[in-house]
Protein backbone atom coordinates (compact mmCIF):
# COMPACT_ATOMS: atom_id res chain seq x y z
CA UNK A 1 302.78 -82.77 133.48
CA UNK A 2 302.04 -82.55 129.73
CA UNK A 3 298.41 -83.58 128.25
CA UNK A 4 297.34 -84.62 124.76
CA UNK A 5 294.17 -85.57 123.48
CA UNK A 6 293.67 -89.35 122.80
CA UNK A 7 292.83 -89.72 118.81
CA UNK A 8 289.70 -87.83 118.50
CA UNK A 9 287.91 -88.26 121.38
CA UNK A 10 287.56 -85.31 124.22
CA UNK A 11 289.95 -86.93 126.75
CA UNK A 12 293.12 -85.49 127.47
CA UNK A 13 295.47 -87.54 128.99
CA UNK A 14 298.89 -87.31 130.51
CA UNK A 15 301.65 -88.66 128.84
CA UNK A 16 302.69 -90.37 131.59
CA UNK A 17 299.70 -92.97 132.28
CA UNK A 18 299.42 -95.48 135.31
CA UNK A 19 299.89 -98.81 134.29
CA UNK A 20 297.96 -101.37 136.88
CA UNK A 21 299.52 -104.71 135.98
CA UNK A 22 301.32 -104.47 138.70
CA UNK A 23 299.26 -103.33 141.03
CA UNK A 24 297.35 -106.58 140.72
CA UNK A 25 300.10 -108.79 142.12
CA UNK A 26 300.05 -112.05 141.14
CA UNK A 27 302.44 -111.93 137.96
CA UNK A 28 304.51 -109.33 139.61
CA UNK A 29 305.48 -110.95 143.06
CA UNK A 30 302.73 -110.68 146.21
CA UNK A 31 300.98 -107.12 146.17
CA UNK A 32 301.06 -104.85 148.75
CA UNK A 33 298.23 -102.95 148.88
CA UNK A 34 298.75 -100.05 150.97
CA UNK A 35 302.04 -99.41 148.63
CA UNK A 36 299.95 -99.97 145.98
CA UNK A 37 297.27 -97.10 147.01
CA UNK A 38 300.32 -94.84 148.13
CA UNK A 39 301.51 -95.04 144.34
CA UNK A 40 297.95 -94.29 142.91
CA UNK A 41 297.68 -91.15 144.96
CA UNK A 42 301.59 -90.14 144.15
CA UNK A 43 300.61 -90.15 140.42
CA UNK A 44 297.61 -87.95 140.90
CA UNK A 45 299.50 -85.39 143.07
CA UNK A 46 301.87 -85.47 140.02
CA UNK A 47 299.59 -85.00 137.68
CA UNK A 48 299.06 -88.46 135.90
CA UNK A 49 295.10 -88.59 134.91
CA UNK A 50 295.32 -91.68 133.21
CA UNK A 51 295.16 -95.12 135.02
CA UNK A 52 294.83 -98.32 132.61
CA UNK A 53 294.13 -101.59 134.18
CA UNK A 54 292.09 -104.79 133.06
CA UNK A 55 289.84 -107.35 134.59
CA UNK A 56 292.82 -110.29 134.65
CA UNK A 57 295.59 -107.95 136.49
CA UNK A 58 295.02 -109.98 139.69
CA UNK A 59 291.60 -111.56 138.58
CA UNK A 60 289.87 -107.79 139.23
CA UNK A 61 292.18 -106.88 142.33
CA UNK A 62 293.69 -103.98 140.30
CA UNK A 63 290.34 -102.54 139.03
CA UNK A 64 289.32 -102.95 143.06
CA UNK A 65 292.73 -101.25 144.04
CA UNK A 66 292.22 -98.43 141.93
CA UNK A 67 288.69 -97.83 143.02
CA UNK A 68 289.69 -97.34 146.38
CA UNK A 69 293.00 -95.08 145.75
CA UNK A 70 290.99 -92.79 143.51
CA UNK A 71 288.00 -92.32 145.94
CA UNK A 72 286.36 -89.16 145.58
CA UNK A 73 288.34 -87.89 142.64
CA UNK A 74 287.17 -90.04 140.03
CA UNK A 75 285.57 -87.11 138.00
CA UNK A 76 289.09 -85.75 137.41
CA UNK A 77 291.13 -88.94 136.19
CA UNK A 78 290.59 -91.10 132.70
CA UNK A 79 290.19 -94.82 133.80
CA UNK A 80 290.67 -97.53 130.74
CA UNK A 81 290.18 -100.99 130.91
CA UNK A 82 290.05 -103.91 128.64
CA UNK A 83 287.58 -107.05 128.38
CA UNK A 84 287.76 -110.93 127.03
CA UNK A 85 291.04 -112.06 128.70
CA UNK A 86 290.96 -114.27 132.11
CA UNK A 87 292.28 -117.19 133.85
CA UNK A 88 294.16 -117.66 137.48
CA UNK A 89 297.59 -119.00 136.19
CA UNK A 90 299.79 -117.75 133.49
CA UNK A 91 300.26 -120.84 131.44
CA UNK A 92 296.65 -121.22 131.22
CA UNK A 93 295.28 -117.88 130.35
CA UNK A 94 292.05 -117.65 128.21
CA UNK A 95 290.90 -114.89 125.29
CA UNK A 96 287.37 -114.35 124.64
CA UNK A 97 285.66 -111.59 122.87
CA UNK A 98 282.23 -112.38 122.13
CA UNK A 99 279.46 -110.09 122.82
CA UNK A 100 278.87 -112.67 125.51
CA UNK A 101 282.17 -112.20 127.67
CA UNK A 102 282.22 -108.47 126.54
CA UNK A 103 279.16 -107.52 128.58
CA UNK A 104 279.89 -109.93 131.53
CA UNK A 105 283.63 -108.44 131.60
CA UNK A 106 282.47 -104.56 131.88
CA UNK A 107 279.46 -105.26 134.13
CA UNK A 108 282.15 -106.61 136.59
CA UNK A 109 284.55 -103.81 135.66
CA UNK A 110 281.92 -101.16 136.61
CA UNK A 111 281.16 -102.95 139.78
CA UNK A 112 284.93 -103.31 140.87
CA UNK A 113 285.81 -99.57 139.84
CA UNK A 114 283.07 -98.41 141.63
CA UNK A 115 281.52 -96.22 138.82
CA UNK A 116 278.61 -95.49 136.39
CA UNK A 117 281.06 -95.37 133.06
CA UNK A 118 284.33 -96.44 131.49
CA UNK A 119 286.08 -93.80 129.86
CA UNK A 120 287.75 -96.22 127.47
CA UNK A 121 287.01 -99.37 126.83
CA UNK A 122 289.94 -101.91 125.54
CA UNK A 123 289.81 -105.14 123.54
CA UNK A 124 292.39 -106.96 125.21
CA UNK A 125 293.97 -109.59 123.21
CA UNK A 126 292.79 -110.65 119.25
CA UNK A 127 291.34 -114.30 119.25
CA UNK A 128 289.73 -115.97 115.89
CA UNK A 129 286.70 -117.41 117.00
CA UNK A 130 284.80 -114.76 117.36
CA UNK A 131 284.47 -112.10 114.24
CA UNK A 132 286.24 -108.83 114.87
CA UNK A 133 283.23 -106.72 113.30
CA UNK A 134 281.26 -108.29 115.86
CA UNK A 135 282.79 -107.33 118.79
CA UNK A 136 283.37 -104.23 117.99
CA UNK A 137 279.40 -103.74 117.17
CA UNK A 138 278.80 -104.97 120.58
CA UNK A 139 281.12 -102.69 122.34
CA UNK A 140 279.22 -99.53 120.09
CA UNK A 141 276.19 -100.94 122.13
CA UNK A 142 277.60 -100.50 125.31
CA UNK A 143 278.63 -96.93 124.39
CA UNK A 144 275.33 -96.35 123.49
CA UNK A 145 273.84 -97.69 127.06
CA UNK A 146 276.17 -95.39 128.05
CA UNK A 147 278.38 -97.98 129.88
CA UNK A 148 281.66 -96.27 128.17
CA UNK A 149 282.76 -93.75 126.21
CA UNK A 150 285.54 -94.38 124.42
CA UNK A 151 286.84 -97.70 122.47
CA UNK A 152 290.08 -99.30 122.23
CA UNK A 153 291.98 -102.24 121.11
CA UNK A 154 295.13 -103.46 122.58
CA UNK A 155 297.71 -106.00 121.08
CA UNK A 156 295.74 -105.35 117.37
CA UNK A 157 298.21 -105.48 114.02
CA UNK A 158 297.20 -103.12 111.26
CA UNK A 159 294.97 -105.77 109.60
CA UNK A 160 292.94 -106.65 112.44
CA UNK A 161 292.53 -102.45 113.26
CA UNK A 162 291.22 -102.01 109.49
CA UNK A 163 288.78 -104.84 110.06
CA UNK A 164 287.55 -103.02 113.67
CA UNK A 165 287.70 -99.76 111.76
CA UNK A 166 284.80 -101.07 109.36
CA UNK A 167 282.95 -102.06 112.08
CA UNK A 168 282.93 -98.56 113.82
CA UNK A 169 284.92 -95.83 115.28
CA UNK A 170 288.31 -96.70 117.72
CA UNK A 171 289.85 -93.65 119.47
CA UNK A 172 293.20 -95.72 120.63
CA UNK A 173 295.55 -98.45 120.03
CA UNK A 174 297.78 -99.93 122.63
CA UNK A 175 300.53 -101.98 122.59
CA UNK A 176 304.35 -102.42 123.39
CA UNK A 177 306.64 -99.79 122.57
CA UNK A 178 310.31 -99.32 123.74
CA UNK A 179 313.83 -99.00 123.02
CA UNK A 180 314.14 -102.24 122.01
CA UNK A 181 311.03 -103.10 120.14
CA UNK A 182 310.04 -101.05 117.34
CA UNK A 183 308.07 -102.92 114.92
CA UNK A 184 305.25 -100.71 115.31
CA UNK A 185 306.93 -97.66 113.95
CA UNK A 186 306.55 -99.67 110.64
CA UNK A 187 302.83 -99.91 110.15
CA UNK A 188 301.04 -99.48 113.66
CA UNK A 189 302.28 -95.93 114.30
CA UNK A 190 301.68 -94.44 110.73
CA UNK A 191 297.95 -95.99 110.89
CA UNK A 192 297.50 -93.92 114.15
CA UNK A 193 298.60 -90.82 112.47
CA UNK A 194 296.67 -91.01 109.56
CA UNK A 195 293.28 -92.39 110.99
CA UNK A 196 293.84 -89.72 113.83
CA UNK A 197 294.29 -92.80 116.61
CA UNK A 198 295.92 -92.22 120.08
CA UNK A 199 298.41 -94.93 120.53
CA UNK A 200 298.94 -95.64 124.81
CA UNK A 201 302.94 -97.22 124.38
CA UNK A 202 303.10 -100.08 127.42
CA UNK A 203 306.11 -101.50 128.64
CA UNK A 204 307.73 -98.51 127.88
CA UNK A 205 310.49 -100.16 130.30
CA UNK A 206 310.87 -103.80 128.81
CA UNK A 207 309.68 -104.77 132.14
CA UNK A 208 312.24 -103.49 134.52
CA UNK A 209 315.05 -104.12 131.97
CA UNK A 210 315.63 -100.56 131.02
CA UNK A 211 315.33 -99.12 135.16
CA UNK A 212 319.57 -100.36 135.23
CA UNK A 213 318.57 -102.56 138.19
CA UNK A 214 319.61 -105.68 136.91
CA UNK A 215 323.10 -107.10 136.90
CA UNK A 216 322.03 -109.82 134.31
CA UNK A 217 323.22 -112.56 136.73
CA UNK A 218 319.55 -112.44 138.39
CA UNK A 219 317.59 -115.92 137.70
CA UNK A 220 313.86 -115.85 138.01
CA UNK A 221 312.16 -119.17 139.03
CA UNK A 222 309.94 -120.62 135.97
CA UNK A 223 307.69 -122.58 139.08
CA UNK A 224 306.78 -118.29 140.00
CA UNK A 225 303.96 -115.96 138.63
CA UNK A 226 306.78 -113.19 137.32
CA UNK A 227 306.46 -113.12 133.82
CA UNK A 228 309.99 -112.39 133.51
CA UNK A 229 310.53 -116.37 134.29
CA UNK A 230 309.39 -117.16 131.04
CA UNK A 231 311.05 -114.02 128.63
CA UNK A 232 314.10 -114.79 126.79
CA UNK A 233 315.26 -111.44 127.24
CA UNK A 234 315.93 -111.81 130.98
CA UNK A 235 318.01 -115.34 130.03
CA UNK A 236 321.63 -116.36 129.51
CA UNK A 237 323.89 -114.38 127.52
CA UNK A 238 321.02 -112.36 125.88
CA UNK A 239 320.38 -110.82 129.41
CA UNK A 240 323.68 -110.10 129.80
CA UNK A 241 324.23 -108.58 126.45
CA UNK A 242 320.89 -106.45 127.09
CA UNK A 243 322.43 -105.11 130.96
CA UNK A 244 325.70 -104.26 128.95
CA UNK A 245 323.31 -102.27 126.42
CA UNK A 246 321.42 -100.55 129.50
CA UNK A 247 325.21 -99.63 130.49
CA UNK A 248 325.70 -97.82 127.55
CA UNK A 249 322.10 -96.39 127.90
CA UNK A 250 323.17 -94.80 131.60
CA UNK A 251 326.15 -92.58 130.25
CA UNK A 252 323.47 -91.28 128.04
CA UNK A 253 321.45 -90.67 130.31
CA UNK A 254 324.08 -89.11 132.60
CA UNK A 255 324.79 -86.52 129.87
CA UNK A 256 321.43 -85.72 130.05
CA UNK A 257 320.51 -85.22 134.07
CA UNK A 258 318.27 -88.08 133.74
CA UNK A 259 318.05 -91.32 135.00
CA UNK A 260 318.26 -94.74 132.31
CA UNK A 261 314.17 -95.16 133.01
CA UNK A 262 313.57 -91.52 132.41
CA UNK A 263 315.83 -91.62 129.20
CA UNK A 264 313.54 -94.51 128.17
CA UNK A 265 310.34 -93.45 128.40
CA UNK A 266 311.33 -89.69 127.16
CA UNK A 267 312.40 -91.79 124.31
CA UNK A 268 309.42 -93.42 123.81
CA UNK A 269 307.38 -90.06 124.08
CA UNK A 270 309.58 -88.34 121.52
CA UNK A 271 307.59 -90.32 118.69
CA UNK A 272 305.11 -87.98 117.96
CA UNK A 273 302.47 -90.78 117.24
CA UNK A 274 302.48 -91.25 120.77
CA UNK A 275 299.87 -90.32 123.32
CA UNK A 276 301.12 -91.52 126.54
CA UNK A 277 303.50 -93.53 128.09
CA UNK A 278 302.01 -96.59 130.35
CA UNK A 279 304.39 -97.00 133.25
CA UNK A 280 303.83 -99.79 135.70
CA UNK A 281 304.51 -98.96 139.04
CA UNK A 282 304.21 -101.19 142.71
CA UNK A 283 305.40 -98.48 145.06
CA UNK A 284 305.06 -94.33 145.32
CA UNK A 285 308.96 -93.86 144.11
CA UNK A 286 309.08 -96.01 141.21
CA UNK A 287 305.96 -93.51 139.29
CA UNK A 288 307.39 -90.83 140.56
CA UNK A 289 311.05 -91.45 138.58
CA UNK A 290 308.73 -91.94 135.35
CA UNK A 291 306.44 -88.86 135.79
CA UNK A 292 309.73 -86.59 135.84
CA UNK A 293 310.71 -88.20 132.53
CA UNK A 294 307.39 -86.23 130.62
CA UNK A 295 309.96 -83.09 131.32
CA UNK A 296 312.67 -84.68 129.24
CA UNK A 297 312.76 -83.28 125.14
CA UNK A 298 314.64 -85.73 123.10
CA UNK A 299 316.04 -83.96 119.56
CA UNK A 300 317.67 -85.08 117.17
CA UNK A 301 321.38 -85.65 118.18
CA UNK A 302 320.06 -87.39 121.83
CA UNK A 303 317.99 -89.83 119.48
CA UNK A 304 320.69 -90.48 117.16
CA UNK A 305 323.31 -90.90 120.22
CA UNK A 306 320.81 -94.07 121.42
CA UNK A 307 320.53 -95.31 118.12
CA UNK A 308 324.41 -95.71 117.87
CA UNK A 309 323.93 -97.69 121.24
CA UNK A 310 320.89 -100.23 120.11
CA UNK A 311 322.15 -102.46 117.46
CA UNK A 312 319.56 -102.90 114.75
CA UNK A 313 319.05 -105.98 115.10
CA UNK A 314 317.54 -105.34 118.89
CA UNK A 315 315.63 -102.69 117.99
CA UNK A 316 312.81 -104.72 116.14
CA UNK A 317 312.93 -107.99 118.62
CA UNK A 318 309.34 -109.40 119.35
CA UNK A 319 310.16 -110.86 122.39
């Protein structure tokens, strides 16, 4: 496994991170724990020392899940969370970031996660109500309680991360980042560079799309939690066209040794803006497949070879 220090800040993290969405269940079909915990502990015997969750993956059920998996080795891993967004259904999800919610939300976090501090502390989602500058003062406080040690912001445009950046000092950025959505590499990625900002790339996978699982004729109920209900990208003849693309992706990949997933996230790593790849992961197999992909090196001619596969005008979809 290969490590790189997040922004400025004294973590070093494994490019492959855990992402806990799924974990958490609810949005990702019923959970089962004990796969769950098997995963956790797969990632650590491979090396992954990162393990991002949030309060809303499964209304604290991930934070809970991880707690338990990482038992007595908590002093060896990096565990980020995020604050302010919450609700029990998906249509009816709520953003928050006052001072208020910000306190409540990492009081619980602590509790759940069974520890003392939060290595890195995420905003989760922008909202208008309450002034940027503001939260971002009140999350200072916390690091100065000694509650966390590191701040975040996930989801945040350029604009909003110059307004946070007044306020006081972010060590990451996090949002989505894969083969086909790029619009970060525009503005987000360069601001990272420059203000010396680790940038954590999730859905590195376009949720499952870029595994080659999917025949495109799968249909996902819109009455179900899976998120996937609801994306246009897993519809019609765009989710066709996009398993067709993933086709293309595989003989790539083939060339290569690798698997379509590992070709994916290697891709995603090959950006040099990029700290660490958050892959999602239910069962002990599925992080397994994306920790081999940190041994992948992507030059030049493999880069340009997927670029001749992803039409341009896929490459910067927002959905």
């Amino acid at each position: 496994m290969e490590y790189r220090q997040l922004g400025r800040s004294e973590l070093e993290v494994s490019v492959i991170g855990f992402g806990g969405f799924a974990i958490g269940g609810r949005w990702w079909g019923d959970p089962d724990d004990q796969a769950a915990i098997a995963a956790v502990r797969r990632a650590l015997d491979l090396g992954i020392n990162l393990f991002d969750t949030a309060p809303v993956y499964g209304s604290g059920h991930s934070e809970e899940l991880l707690a338990r998996a990482l038992e007595n080795q908590r002093k060896e891993v990096v565990i980020a969370t995020k604050f302010g967004l919450f609700g029990e259904r998906r249509d009816a999800i709520q953003v928050d970031n006052s001072p208020a919610r910000l306190r409540r939300d990492v009081e619980s976090s602590l509790r759940r996660l069974r520890t003392d501090t939060i290595d890195l502390l995420q905003i989760h989602w922008p909202e208008e109500k309450t002034p940027i500058e503001d939260t971002v003062r009140a999350m200072l406080l916390l690091q100065k309680e000694g509650k966390v040690r590191y701040l975040g912001a996930c989801n945040y445009d350029p604009p909003r991360m110059e307004r946070a950046l007044s306020a006081g000092r972010l060590d990451s950025l996090q949002s989505p980042y894969h083969l086909l959505r790029r619009g970060v590499e525009k503005e987000d990625l360069p601001l990272c560079r420059q203000q010396e900002i680790g940038f954590l790339a999730y859905e590195p996978l376009c949720r499952g799309l870029l595994t080659g699982k999917f025949t495109g004729e799968e249909t996902f109920d819109d009455g179900s939690f899976d998120l996937r209900a609801t994306d246009p990208r897993f519809r019609g003849q765009r989710f066709r066209d996009n398993v067709q693309l993933v086709r293309r992706l595989e003989r790539i990949a083939g060339g290569l040794g690798c698997s379509v997933a590992q070709l994916a996230v290697a891709w995603t790593l090959a950006h040099p803006a990029v700290t660490s790849a958050l892959c999602g992961a239910k069962r002990p197999e599925q992080i397994q497949e994306c920790a081999a992909a940190a041994s992948y090196k992507l030059g030049g001619t493999e880069l340009a070879a997927i670029d001749a596969v992803v039409p341009e005008e896929l490459r910067n979809q927002k959905s």
